[in-house]
PDB file of N, CA and C in Angstrom:
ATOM      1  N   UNK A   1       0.845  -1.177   0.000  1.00  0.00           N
ATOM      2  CA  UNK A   1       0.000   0.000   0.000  1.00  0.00           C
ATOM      3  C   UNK A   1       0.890   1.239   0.000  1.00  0.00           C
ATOM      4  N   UNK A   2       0.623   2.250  -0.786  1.00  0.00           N
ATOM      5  CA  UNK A   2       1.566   3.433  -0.788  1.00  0.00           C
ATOM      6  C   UNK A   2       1.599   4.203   0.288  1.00  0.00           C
ATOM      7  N   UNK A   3      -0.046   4.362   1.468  1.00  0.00           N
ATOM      8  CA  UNK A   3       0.949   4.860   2.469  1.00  0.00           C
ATOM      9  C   UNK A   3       1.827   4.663   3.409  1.00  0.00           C
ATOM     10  N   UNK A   4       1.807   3.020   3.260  1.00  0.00           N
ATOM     11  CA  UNK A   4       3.269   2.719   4.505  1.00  0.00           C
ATOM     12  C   UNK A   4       4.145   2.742   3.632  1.00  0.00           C
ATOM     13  N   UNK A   5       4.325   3.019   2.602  1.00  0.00           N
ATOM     14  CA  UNK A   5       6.053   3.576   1.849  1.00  0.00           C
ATOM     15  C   UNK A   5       5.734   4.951   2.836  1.00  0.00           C
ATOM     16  N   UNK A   6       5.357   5.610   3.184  1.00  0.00           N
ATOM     17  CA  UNK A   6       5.333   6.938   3.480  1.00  0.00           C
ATOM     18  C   UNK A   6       4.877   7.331   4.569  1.00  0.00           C
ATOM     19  N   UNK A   7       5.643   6.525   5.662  1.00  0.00           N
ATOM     20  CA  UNK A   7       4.970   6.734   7.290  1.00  0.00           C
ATOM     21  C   UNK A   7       6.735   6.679   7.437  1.00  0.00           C
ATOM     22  N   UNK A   8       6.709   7.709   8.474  1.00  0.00           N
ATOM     23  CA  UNK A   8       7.958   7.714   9.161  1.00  0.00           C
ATOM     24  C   UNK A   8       7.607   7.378  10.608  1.00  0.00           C
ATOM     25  N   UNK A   9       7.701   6.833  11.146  1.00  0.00           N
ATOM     26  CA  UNK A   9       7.651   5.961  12.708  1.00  0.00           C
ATOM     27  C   UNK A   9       7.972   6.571  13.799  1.00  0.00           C
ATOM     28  N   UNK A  10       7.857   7.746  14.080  1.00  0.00           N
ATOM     29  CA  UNK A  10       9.233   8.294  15.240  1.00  0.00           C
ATOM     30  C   UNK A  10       8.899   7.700  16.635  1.00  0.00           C
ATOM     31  N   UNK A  11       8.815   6.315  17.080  1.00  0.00           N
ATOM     32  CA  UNK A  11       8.138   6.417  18.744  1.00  0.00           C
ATOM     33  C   UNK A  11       7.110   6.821  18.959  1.00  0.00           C
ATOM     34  N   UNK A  12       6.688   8.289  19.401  1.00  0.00           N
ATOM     35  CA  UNK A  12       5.213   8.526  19.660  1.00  0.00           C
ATOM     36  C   UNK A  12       4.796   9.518  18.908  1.00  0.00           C
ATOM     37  N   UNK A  13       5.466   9.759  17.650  1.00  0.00           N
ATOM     38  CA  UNK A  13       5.096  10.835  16.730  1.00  0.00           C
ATOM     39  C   UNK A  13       5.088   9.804  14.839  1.00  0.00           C
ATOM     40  N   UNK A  14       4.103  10.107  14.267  1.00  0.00           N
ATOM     41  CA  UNK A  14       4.581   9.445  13.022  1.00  0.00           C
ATOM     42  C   UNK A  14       3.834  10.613  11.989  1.00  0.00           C
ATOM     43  N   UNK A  15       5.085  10.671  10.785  1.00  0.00           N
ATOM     44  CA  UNK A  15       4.314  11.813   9.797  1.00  0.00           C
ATOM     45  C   UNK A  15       4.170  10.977   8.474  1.00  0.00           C
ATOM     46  N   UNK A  16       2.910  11.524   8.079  1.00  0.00           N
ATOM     47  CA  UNK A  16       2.508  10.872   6.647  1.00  0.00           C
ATOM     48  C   UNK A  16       2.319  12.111   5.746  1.00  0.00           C
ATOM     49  N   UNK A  17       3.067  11.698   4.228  1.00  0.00           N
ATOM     50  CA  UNK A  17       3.030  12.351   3.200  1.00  0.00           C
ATOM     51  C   UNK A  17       2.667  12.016   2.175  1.00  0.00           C
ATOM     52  N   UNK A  18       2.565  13.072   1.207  1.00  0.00           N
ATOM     53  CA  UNK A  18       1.815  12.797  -0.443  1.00  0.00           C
ATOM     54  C   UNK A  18       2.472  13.787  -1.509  1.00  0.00           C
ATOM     55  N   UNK A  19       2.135  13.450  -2.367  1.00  0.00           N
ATOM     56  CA  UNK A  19       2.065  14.795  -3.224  1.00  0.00           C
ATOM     57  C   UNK A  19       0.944  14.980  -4.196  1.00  0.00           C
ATOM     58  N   UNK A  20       1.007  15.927  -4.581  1.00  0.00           N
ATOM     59  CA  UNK A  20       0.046  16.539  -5.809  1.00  0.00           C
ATOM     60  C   UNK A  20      -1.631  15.784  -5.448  1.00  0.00           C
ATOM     61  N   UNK A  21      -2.051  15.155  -6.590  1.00  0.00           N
ATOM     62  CA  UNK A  21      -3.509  14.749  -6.458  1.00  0.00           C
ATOM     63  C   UNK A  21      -3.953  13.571  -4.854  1.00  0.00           C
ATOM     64  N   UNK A  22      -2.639  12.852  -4.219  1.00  0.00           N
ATOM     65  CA  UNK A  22      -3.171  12.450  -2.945  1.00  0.00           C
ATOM     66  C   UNK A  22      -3.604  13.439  -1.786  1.00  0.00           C
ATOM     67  N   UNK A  23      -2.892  14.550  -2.044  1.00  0.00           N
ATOM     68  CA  UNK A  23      -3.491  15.239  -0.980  1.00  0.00           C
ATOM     69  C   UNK A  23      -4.560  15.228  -0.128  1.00  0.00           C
ATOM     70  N   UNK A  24      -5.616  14.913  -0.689  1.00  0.00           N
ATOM     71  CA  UNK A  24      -6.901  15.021   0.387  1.00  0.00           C
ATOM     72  C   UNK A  24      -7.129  13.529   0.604  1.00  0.00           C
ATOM     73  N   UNK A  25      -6.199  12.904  -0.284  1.00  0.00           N
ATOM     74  CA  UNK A  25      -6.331  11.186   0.824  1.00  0.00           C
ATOM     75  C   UNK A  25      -5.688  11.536   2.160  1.00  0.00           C
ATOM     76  N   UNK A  26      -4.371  11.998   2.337  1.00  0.00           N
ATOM     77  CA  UNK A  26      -3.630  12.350   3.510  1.00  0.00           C
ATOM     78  C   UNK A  26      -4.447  12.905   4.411  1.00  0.00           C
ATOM     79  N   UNK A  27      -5.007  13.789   3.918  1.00  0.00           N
ATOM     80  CA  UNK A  27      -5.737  15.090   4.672  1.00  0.00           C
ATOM     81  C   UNK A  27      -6.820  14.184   5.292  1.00  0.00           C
ATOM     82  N   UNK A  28      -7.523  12.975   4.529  1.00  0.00           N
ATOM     83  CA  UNK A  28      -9.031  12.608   4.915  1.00  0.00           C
ATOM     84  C   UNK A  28      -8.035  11.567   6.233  1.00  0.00           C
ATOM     85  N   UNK A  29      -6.702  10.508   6.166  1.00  0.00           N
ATOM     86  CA  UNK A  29      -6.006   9.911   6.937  1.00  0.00           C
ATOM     87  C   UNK A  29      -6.036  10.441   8.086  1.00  0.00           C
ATOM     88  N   UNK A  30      -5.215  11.611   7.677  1.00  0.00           N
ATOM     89  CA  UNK A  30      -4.967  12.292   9.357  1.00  0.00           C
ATOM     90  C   UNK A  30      -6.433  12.260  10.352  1.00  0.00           C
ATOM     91  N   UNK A  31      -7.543  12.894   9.645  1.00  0.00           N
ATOM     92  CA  UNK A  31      -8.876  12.992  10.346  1.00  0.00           C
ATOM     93  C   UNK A  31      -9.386  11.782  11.232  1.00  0.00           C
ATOM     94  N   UNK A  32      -9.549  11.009  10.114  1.00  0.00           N
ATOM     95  CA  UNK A  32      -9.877   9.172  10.522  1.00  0.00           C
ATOM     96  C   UNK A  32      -8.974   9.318  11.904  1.00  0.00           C
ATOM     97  N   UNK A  33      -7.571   9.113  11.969  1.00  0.00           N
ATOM     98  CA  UNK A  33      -6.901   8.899  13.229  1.00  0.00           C
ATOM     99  C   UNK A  33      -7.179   9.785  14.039  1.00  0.00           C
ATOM    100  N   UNK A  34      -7.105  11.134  13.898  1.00  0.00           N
ATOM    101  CA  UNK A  34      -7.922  11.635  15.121  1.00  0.00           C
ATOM    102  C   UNK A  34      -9.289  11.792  15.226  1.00  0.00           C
ATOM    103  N   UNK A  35     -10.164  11.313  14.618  1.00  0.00           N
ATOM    104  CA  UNK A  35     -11.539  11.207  15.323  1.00  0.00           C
ATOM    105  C   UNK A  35     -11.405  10.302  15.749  1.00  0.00           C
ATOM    106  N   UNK A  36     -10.751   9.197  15.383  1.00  0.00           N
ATOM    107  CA  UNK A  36     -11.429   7.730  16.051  1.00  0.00           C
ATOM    108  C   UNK A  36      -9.964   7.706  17.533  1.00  0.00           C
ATOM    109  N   UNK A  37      -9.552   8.520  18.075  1.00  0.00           N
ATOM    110  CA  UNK A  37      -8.684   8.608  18.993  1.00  0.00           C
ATOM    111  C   UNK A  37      -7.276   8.088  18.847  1.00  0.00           C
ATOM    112  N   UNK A  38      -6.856   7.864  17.552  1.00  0.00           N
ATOM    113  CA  UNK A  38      -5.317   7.370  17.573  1.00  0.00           C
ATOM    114  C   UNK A  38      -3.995   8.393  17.585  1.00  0.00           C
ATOM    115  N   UNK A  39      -4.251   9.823  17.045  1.00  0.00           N
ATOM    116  CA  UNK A  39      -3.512  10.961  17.016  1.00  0.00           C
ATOM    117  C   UNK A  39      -4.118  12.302  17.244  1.00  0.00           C
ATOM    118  N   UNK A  40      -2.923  12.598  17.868  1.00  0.00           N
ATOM    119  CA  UNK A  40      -3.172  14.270  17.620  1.00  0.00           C
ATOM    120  C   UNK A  40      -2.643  15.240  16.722  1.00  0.00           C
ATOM    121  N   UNK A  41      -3.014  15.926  16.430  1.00  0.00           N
ATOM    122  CA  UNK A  41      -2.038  16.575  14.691  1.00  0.00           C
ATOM    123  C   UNK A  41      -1.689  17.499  15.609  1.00  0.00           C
ATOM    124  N   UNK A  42       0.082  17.380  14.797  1.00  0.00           N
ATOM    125  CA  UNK A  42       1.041  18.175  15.758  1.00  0.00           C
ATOM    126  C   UNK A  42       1.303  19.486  14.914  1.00  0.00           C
ATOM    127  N   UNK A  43       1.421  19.198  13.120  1.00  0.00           N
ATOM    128  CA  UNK A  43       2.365  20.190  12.431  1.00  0.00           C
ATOM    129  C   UNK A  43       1.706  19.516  11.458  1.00  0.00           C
ATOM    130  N   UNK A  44       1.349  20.414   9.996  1.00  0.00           N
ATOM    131  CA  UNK A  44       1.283  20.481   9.033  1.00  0.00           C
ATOM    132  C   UNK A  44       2.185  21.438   7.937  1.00  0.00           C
ATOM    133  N   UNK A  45       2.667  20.790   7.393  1.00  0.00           N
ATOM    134  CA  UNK A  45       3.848  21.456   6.148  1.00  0.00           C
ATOM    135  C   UNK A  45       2.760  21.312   4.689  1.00  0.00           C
ATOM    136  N   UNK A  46       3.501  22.181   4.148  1.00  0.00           N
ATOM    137  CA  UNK A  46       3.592  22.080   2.616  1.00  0.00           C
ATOM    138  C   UNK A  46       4.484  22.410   2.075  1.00  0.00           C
ATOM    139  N   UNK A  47       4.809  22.398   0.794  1.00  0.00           N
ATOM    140  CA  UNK A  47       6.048  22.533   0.195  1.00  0.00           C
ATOM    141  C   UNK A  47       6.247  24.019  -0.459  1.00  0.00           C
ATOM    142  N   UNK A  48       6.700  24.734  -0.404  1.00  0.00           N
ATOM    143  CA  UNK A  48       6.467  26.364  -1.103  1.00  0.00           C
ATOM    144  C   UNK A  48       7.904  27.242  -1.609  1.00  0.00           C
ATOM    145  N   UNK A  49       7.789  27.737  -2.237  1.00  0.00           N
ATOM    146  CA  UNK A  49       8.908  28.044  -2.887  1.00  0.00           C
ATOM    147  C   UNK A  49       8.713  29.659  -3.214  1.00  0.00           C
ATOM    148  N   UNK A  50      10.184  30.182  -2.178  1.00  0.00           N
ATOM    149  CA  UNK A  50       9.787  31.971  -2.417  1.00  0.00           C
ATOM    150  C   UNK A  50       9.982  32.751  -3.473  1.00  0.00           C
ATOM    151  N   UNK A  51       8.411  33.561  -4.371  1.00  0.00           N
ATOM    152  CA  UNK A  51       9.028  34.420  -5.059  1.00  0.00           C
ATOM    153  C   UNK A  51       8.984  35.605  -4.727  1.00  0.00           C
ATOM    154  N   UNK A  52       8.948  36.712  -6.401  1.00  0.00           N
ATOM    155  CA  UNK A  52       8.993  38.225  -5.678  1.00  0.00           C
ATOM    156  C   UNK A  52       7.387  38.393  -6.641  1.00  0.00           C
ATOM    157  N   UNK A  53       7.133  39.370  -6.087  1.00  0.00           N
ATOM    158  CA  UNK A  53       5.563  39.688  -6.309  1.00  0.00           C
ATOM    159  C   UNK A  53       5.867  41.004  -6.841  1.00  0.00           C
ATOM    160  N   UNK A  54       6.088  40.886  -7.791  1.00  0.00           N
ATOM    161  CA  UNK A  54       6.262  42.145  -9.338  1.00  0.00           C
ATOM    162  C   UNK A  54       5.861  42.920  -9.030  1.00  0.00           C
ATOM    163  N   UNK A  55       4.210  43.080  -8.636  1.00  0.00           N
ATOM    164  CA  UNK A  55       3.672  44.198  -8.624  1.00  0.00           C
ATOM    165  C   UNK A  55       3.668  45.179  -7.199  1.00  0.00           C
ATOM    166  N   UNK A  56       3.705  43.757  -6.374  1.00  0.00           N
ATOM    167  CA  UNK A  56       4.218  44.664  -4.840  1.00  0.00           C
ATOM    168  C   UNK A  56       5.459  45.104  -4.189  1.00  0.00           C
ATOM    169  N   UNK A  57       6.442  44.194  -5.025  1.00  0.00           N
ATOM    170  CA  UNK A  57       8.259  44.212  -4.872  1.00  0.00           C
ATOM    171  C   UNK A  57       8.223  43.920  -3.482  1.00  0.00           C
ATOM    172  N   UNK A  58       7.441  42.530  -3.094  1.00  0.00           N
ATOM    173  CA  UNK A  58       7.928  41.955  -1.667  1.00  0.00           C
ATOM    174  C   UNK A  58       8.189  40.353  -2.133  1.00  0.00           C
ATOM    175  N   UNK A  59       8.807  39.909  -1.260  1.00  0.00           N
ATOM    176  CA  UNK A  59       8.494  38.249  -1.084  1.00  0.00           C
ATOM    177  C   UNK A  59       7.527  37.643  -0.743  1.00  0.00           C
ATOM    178  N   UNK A  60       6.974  36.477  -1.502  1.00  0.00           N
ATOM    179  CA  UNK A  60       5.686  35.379  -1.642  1.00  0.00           C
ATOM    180  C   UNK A  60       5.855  34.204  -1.541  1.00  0.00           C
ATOM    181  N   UNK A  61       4.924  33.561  -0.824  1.00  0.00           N
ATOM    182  CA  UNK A  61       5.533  32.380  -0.579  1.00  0.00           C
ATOM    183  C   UNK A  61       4.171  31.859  -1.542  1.00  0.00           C
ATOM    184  N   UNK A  62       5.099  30.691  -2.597  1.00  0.00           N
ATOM    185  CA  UNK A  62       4.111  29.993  -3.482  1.00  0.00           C
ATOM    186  C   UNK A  62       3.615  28.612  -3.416  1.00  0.00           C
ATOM    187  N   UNK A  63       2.942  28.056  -3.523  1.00  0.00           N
ATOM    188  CA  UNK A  63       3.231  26.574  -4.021  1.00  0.00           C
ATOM    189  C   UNK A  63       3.740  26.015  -5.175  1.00  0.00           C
ATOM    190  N   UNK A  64       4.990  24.794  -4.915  1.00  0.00           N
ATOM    191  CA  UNK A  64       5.474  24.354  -5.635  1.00  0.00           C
ATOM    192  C   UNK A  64       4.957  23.721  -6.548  1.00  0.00           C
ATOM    193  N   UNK A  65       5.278  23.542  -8.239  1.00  0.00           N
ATOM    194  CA  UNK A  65       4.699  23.048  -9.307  1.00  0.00           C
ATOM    195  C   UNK A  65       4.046  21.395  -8.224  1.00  0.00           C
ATOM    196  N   UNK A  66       5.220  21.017  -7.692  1.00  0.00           N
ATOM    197  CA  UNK A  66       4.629  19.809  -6.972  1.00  0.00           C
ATOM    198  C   UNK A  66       4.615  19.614  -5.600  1.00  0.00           C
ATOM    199  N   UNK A  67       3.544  19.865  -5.463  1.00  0.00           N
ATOM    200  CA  UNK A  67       2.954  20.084  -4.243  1.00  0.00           C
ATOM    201  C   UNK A  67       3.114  18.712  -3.140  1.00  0.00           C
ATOM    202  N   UNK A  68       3.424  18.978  -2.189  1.00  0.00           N
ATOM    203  CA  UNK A  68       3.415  18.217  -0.810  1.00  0.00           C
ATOM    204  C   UNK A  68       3.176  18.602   0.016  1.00  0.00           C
ATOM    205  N   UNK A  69       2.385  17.343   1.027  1.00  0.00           N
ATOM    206  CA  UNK A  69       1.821  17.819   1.871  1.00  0.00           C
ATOM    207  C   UNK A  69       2.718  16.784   3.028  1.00  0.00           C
ATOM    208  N   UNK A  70       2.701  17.659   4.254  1.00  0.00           N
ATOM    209  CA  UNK A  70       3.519  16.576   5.425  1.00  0.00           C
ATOM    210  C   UNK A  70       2.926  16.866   6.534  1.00  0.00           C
ATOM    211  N   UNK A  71       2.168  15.654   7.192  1.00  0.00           N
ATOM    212  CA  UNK A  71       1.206  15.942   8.058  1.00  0.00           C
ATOM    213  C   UNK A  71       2.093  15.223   9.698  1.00  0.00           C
ATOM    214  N   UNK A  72       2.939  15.826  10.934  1.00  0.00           N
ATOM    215  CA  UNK A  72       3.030  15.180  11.847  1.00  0.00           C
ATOM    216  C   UNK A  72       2.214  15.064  12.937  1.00  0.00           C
ATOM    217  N   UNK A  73       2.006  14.233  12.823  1.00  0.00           N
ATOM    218  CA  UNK A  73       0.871  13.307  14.132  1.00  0.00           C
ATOM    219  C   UNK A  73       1.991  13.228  14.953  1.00  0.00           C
ATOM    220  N   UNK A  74       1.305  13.027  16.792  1.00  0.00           N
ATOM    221  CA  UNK A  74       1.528  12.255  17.892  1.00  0.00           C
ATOM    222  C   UNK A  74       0.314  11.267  18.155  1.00  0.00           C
ATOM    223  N   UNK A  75       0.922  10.425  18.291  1.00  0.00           N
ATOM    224  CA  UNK A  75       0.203   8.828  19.640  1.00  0.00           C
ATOM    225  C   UNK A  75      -0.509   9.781  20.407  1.00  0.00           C
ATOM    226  N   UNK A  76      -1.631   9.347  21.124  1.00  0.00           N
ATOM    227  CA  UNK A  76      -2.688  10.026  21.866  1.00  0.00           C
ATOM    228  C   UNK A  76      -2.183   8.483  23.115  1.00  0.00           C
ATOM    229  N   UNK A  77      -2.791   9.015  23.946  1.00  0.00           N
ATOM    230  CA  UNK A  77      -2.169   8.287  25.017  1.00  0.00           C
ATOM    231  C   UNK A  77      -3.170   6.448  25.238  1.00  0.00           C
ATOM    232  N   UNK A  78      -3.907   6.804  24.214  1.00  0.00           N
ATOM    233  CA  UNK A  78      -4.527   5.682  24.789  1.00  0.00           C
ATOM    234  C   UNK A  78      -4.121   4.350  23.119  1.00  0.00           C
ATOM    235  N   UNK A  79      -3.426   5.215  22.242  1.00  0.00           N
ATOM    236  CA  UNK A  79      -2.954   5.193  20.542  1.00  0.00           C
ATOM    237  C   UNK A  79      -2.398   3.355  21.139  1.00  0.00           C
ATOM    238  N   UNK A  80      -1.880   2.811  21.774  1.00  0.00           N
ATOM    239  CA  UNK A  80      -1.112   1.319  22.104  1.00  0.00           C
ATOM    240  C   UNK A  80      -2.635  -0.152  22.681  1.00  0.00           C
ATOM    241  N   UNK A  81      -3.534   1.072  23.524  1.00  0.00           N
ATOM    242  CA  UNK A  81      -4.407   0.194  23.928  1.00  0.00           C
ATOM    243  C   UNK A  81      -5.703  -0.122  23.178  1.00  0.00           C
ATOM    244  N   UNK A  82      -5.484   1.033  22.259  1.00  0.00           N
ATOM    245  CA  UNK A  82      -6.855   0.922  20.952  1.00  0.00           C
ATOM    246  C   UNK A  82      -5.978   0.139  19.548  1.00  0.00           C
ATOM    247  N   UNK A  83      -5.018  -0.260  19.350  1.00  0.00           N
ATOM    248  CA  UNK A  83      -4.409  -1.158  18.380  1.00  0.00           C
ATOM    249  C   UNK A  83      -4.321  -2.098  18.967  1.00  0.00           C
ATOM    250  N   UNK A  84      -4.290  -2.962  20.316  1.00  0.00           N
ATOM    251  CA  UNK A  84      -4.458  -3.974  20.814  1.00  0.00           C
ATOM    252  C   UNK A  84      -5.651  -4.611  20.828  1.00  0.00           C
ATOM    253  N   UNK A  85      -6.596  -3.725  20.424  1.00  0.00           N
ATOM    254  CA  UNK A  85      -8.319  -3.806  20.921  1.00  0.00           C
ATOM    255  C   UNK A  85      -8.337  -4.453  19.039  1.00  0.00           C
ATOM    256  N   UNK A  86      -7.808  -3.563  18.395  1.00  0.00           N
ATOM    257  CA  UNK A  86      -7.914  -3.819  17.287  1.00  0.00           C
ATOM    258  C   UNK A  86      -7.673  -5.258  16.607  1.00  0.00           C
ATOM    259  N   UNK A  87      -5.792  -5.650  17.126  1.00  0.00           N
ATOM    260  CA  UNK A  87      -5.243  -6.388  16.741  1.00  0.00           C
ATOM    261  C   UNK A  87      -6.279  -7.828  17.175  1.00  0.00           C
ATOM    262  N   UNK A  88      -6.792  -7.496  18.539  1.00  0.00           N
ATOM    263  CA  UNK A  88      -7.931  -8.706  19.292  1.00  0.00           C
ATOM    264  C   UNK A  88      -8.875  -9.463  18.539  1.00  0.00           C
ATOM    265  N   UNK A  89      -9.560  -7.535  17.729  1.00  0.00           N
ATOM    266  CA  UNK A  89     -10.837  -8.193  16.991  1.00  0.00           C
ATOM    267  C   UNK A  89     -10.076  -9.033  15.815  1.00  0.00           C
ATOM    268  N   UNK A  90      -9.472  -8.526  14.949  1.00  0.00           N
ATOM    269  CA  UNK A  90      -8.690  -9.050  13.816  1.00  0.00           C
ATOM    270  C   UNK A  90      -8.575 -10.324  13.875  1.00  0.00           C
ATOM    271  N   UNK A  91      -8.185 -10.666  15.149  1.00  0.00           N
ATOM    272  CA  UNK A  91      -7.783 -12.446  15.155  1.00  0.00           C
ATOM    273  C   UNK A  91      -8.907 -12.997  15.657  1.00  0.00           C
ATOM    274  N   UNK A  92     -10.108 -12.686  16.403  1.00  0.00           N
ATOM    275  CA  UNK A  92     -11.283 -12.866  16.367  1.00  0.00           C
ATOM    276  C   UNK A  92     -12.011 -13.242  15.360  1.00  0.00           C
ATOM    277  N   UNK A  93     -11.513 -12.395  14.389  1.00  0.00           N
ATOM    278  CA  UNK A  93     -12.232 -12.882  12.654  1.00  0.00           C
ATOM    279  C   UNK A  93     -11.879 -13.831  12.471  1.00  0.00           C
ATOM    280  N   UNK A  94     -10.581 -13.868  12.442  1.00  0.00           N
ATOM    281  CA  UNK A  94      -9.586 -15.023  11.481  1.00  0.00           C
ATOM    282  C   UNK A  94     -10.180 -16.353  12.044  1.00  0.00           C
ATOM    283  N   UNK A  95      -9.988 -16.696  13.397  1.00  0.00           N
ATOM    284  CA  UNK A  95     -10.494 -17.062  13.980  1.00  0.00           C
ATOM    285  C   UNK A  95     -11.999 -17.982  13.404  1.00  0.00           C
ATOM    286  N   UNK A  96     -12.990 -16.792  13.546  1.00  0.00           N
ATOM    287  CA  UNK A  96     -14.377 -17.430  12.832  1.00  0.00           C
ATOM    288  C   UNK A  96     -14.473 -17.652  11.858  1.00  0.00           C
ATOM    289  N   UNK A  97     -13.354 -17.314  10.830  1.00  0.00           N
ATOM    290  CA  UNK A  97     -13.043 -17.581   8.806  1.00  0.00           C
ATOM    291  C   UNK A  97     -12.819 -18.917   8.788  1.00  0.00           C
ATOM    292  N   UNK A  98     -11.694 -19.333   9.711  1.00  0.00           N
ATOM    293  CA  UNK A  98     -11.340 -20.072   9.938  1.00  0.00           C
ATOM    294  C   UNK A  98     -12.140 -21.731  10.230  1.00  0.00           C
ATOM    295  N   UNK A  99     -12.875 -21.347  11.296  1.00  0.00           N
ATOM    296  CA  UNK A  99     -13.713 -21.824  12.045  1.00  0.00           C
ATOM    297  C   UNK A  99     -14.904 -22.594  10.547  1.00  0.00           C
ATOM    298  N   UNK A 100     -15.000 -21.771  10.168  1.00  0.00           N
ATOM    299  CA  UNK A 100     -16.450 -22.154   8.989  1.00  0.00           C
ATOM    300  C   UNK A 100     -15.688 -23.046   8.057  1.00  0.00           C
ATOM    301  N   UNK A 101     -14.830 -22.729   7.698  1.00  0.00           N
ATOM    302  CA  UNK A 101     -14.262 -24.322   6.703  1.00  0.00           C
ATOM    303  C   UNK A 101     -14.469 -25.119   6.520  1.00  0.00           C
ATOM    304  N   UNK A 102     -15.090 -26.211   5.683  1.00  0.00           N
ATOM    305  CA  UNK A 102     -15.457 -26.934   5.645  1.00  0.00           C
ATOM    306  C   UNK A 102     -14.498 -27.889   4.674  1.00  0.00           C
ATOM    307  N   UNK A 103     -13.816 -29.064   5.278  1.00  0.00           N
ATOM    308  CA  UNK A 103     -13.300 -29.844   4.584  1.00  0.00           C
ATOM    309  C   UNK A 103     -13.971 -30.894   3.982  1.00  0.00           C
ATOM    310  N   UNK A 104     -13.602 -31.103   2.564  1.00  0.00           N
ATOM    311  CA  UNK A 104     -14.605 -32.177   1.458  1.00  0.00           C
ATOM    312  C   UNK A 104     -13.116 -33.811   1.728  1.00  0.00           C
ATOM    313  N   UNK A 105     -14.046 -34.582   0.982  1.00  0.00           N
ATOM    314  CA  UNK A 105     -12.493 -35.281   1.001  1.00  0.00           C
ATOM    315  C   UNK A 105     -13.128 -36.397  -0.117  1.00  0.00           C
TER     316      UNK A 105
END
């Protein structure tokens, strides 16, 4: 899956990135984890590149032809005991997939 090419892990902080047209997958990611209690959004980046603004003769900050987005999350404190809850149900399934099999012979 392309976004675990693109999770950096730090311990209790992890940032996920994109570029150009994923953007609002990232953007919809980050949400999912913090509504459902796994992060807190720490820092949001984008990528921008300074020009001069001709008509005002100041500096502008633009977006780059290719755009990125870098979203850092922290672990919410409870982020270890709600992936355990998770990992539970998961094998719970497997479990009942399992369970229904029916061998022919």
């Amino acid at each position: 899956m392309f976004l675990l090419a693109n999770v950096k892990n730090r311990g209790v902080e992890f940032i996920i990135w994109f570029s150009a047209a994923a953007i609002s997958t990232v953007v919809s990611i980050a949400e999912i984890l913090k509504n459902n209690g796994f992060a807190i959004e720490k820092k949001i980046m984008t990528s921008t590149v300074d020009m001069k603004d001709e008509s005002r003769g100041r500096p502008v900050q633009k977006a780059k032809a290719s755009v990125t987005i870098e979203i850092l999350l922290g672990k919410t404190a409870k982020f270890d005991e709600l992936m355990a809850a998770q990992a539970e149900q998961r094998e719970r399934e497997r479990e009942r997939e399992g369970g229904d099999v029916e061998v022919q012979s």
